[in-house]
Structures are given as structure tokens and as C-alpha cells.
Protein backbone atom coordinates (compact mmCIF):
# COMPACT_ATOMS: atom_id res chain seq x y z
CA UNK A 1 -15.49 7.30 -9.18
CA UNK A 2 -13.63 4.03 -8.48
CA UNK A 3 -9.98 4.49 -7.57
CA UNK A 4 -7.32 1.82 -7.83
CA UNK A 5 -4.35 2.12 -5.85
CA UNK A 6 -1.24 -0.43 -6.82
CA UNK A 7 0.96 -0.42 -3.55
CA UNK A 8 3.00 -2.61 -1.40
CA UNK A 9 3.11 -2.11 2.63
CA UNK A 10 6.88 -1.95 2.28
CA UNK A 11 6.55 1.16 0.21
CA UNK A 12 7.47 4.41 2.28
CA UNK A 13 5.96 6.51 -0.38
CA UNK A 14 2.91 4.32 -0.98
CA UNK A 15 2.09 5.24 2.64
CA UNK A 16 2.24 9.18 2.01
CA UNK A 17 0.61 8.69 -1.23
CA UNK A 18 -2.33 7.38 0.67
CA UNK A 19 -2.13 10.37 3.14
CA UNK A 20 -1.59 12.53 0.29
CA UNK A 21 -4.94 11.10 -1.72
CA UNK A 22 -6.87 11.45 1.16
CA UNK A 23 -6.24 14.81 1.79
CA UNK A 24 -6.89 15.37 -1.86
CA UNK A 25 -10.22 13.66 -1.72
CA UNK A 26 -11.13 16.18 1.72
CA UNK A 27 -10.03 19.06 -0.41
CA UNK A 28 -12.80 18.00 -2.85
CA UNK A 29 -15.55 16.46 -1.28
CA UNK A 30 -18.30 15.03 -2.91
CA UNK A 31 -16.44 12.17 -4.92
CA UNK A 32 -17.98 9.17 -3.54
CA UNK A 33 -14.37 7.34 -4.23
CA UNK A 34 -15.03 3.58 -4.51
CA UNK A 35 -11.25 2.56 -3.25
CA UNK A 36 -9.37 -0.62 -4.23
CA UNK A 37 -5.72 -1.48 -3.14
CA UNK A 38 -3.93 -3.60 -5.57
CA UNK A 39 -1.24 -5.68 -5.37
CA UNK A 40 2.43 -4.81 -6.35
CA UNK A 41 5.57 -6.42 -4.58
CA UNK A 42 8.56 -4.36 -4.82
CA UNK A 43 10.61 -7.00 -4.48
CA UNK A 44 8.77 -9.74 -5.63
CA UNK A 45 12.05 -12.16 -5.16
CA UNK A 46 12.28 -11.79 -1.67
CA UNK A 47 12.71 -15.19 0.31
CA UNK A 48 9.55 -15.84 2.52
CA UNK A 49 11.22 -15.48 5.67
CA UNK A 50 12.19 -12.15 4.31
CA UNK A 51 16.38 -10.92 5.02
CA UNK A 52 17.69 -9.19 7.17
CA UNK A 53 17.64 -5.27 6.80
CA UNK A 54 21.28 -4.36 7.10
CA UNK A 55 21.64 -7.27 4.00
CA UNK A 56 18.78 -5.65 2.04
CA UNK A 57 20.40 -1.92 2.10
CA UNK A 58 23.32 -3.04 0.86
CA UNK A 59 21.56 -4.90 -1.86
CA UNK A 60 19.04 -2.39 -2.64
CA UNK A 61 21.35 0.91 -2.06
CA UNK A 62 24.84 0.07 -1.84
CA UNK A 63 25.16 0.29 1.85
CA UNK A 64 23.39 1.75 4.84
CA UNK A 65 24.89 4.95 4.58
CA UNK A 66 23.34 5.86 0.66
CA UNK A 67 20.08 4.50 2.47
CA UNK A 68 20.10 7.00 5.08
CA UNK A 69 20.38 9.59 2.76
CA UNK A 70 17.59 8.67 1.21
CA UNK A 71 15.29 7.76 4.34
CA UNK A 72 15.83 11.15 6.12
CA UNK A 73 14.43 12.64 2.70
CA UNK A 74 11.25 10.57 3.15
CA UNK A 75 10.96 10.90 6.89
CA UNK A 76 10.58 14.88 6.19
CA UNK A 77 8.29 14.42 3.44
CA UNK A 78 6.42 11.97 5.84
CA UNK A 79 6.60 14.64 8.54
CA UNK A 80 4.41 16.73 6.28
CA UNK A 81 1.37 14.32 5.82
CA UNK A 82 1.57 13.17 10.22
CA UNK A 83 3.70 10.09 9.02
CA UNK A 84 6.61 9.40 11.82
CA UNK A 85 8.36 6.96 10.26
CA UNK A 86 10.88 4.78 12.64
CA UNK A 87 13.21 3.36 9.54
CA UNK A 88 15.69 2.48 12.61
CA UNK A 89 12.93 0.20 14.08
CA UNK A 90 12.76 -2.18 11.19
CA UNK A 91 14.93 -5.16 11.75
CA UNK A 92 13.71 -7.39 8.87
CA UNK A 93 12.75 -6.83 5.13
CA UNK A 94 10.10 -8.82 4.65
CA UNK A 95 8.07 -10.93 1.97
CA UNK A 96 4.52 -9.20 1.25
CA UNK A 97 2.57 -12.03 -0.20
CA UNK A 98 0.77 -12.55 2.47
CA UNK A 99 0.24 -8.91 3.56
CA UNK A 100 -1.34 -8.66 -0.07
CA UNK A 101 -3.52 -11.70 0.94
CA UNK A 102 -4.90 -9.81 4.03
CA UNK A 103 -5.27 -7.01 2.51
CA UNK A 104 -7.48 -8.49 -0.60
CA UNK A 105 -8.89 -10.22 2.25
CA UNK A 106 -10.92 -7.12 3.94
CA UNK A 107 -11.35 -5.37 0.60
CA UNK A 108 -14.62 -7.71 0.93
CA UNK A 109 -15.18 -5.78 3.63
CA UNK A 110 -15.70 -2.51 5.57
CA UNK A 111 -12.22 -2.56 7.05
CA UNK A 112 -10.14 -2.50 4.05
CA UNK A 113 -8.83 1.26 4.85
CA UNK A 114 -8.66 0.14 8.54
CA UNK A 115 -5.81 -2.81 7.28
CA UNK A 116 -4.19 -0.66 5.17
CA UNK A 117 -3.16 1.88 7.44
CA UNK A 118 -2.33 -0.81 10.33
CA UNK A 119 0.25 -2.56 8.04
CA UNK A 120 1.93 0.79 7.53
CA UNK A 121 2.54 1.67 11.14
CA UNK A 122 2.88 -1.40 12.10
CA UNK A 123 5.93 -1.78 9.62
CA UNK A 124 6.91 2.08 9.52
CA UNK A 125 6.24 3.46 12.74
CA UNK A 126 6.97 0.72 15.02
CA UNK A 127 9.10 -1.45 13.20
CA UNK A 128 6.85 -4.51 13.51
CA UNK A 129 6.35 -7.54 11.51
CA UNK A 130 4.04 -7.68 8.57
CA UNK A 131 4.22 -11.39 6.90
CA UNK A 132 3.98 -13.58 9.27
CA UNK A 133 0.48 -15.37 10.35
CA UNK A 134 0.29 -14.73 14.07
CA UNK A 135 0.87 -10.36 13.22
CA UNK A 136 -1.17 -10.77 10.83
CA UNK A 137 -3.98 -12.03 11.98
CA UNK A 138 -3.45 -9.57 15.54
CA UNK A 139 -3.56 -6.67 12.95
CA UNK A 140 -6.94 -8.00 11.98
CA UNK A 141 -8.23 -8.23 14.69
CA UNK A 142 -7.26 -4.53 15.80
CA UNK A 143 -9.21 -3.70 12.54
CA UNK A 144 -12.34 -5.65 13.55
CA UNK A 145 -11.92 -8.63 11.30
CA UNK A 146 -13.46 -11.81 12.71
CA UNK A 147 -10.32 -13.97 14.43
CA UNK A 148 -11.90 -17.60 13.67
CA UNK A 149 -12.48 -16.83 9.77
CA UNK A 150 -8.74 -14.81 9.87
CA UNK A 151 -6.98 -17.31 11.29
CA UNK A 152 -8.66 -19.82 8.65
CA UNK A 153 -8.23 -17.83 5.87
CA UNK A 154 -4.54 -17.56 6.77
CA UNK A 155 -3.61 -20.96 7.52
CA UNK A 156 -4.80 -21.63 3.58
CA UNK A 157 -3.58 -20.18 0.19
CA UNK A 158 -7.27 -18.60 -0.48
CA UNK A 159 -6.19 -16.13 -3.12
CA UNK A 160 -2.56 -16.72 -3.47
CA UNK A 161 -2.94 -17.37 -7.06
CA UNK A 162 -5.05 -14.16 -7.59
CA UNK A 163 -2.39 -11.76 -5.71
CA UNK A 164 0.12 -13.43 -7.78
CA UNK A 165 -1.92 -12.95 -10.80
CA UNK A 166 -2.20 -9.32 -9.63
CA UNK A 167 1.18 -8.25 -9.28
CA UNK A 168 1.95 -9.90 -12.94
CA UNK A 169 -0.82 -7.96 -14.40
CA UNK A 170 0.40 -4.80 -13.04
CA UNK A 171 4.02 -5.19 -14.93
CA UNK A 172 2.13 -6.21 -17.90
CA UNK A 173 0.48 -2.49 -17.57
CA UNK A 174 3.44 -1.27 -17.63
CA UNK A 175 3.56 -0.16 -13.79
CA UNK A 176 7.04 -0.40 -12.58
CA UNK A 177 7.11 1.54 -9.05
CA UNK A 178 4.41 2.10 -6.46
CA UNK A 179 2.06 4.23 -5.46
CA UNK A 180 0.25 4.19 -8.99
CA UNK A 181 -3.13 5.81 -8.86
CA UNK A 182 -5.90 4.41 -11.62
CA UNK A 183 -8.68 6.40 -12.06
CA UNK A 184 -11.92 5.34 -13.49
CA UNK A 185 -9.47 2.54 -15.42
CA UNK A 186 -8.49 5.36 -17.62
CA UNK A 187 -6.06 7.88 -16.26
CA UNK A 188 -2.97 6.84 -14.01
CA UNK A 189 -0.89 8.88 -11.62
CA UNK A 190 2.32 7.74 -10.38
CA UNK A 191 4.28 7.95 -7.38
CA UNK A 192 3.11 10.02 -4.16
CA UNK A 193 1.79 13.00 -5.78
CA UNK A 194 0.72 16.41 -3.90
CA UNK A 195 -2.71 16.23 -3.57
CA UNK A 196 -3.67 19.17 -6.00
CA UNK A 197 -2.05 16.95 -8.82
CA UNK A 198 -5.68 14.23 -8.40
CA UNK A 199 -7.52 17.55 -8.97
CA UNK A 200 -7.84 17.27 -12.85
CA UNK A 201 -8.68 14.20 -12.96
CA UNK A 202 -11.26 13.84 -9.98
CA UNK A 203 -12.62 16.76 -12.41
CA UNK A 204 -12.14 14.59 -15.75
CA UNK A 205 -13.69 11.59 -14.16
CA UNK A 206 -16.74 13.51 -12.59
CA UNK A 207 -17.85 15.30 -16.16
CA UNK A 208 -17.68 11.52 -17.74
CA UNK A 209 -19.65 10.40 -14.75
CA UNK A 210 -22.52 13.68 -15.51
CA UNK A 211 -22.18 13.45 -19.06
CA UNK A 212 -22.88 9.40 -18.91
CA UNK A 213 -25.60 10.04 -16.82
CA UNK A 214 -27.61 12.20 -19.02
């Protein structure tokens, strides 16, 4: 079963969605899940030095006050799946282009998860930086990425073209928030579902997969 996830480390809910697909996956072992995060920026005109967070809630909710609101409805949900999230820490809205970079980065590799995960606490949870070089390339180390080809890797635009490329194609699909879930390049779920709702498919996808091999 190969499972495409379209996400952005920005995304609160992209980060329970994850939670919430692994549990699903637990709850029905057996899957063999072939994983691949995709690109989506949620704000895909954000300056590169990213704006300042009190600037973005008023842009993006109308004032810190509506975003509260909002947040402490997410921090229970993330509560539920062991998600702490530290909105208060974040100091900076950043641009994720070269998060997205990393992360297609170790998708080559066996760390991929490993990144994934450390660019949501790093971002949610502590409140830390996520675009530029230096935090990115500590995160991948703390993953076990090699430094040397990291730091080279980053210091280029290896791939900037094909994240960009991503994050069009996605909008061409018609994908308009994050998580989105793509099963078997057939059947999508959106947003951060409860796990029970990958059940029918991971059942859909695993008759194709018996009846194909027959």
C-alpha cells in the first residue's frame, strides 16, 4: 500500500493527522504502508525570512484573540494523540521551502519519519525555527542524516524546482488544505481524520492489492 501524505510543518493538524494515521496503521497491522510526505505550503506567499507571528494572526485570523480561540481547540485535540503543542513559543511564521527541501531530502532515506516528526516539535512544541540552514541541518543531524552531505545539499537549490513543482501539482489536484491522505493514488482523505475513518480504505486498497495478485 503506498500512502501519500500532502502536509506542511506549519500545519497543527497535519501533525495530529500523522499521529492519528499512525495509530490507524497499529490498529491494523499488516499494511506494509510505503509512506511519502508531499509538499504543500499553506502559505505559499510568505517572505523567506518569514513575519513575525503577532503580524501573521492578524493577517490570517483577524487578531490574536480569534487565534486563540482556535489554538486552544487544537491544543485539546492535540492532547488526545500526546501532541503538547506550545503555540505561545512560536515567535516567527516562517517560509517552508526549505523545510520541504529537507524533508524530500531524507525521503531517499531511512529517516524520512525521523525528520518529519523533528520539524513538528521543533516548531510546535518548542517554538523553534524551521527554515533556516543552520536548524535545519542540526535537525538532521538529530535524525542521523550525514552533516557534510546536509550542509551541501542545503547551501544549493537541489530540488527547489521539484518542491515547487510539487506544491503546484497539488492545487492542480484540487487539494486546497492539509493533511490530505492519497491512498494507492486512488482514494483521498482530507484533513486529520480519526483513525477508524483510514479503515475502509486500508480495506479497499488491500482486496485490489489480493485481487491483483492472483
Amino acid at each position: 500500500m503506498e500512502i501519500d501524505i500532502y502536509s506542511d510543518p506549519v500545519c497543527p493538524w497535519c501533525f495530529i493527522g500523522k499521529r492519528r494515521l499512525e495509530r490507524a496503521l497499529s490498529l491494523r497491522p499488516g499494511q506494509n504502508p510505503t509512506v511519502r510526505w508531499r509538499t504543500f505550503q499553506l502559505n505559499p506567499d510568505m517572505p523567506q525570512e518569514g513575519i513575525e507571528r503577532d503580524r501573521y494572526l492578524t493577517l490570517k485570523f483577524g487578531g490574536a484573540e480569534r487565534a486563540r480561540q482556535l489554538y486552544d481547540n487544537i491544543r485539546k485535540v492535540g492532547s488526545t494523540v500526546g501532541i503538547d503543542f506550545a503555540f505561545e513559543k512560536i515567535a516567527r511564521t516562517p517560509n517552508t521551502i526549505q523545510a520541504h527541501r529537507l524533508i524530500r531530502y531524507a525521503s531517499e532515506t531511512p529517516h524520512s519519519d525521523a525528520v518529519i516528526e523533528r520539524l513538528f516539535v521543533r516548531y510546535f512544541v518548542e517554538g523553534g525555527a524551521i527554515d533556516n540552514v543552520d536548524a535545519l541541518i542540526q535537525i538532521a543531524i538529530e535524525c542521523g542524516l550525514p552533516e557534510g552531505d546536509v550542509t551541501t545539499y542545503l547551501a544549493g537549490d537541489e530540488n527547489l524546482t521539484e518542491v515547487h513543482q510539487e506544491d503546484s501539482a497539488a492545487r492542480r489536484l484540487g487539494i486546497q488544505g492539509v493533511p490530505c491522505f492519497i491512498i494507492n493514488n486512488q482514494y483521498a482523505l482530507s484533513g486529520a481524520q480519526e483513525p477508524e475513518a483510514f479503515f475502509p480504505i486500508f480495506e479497499i486498497a488491500s482486496q485490489e492489492m489480493t485481487t491483483a495478485a492472483r
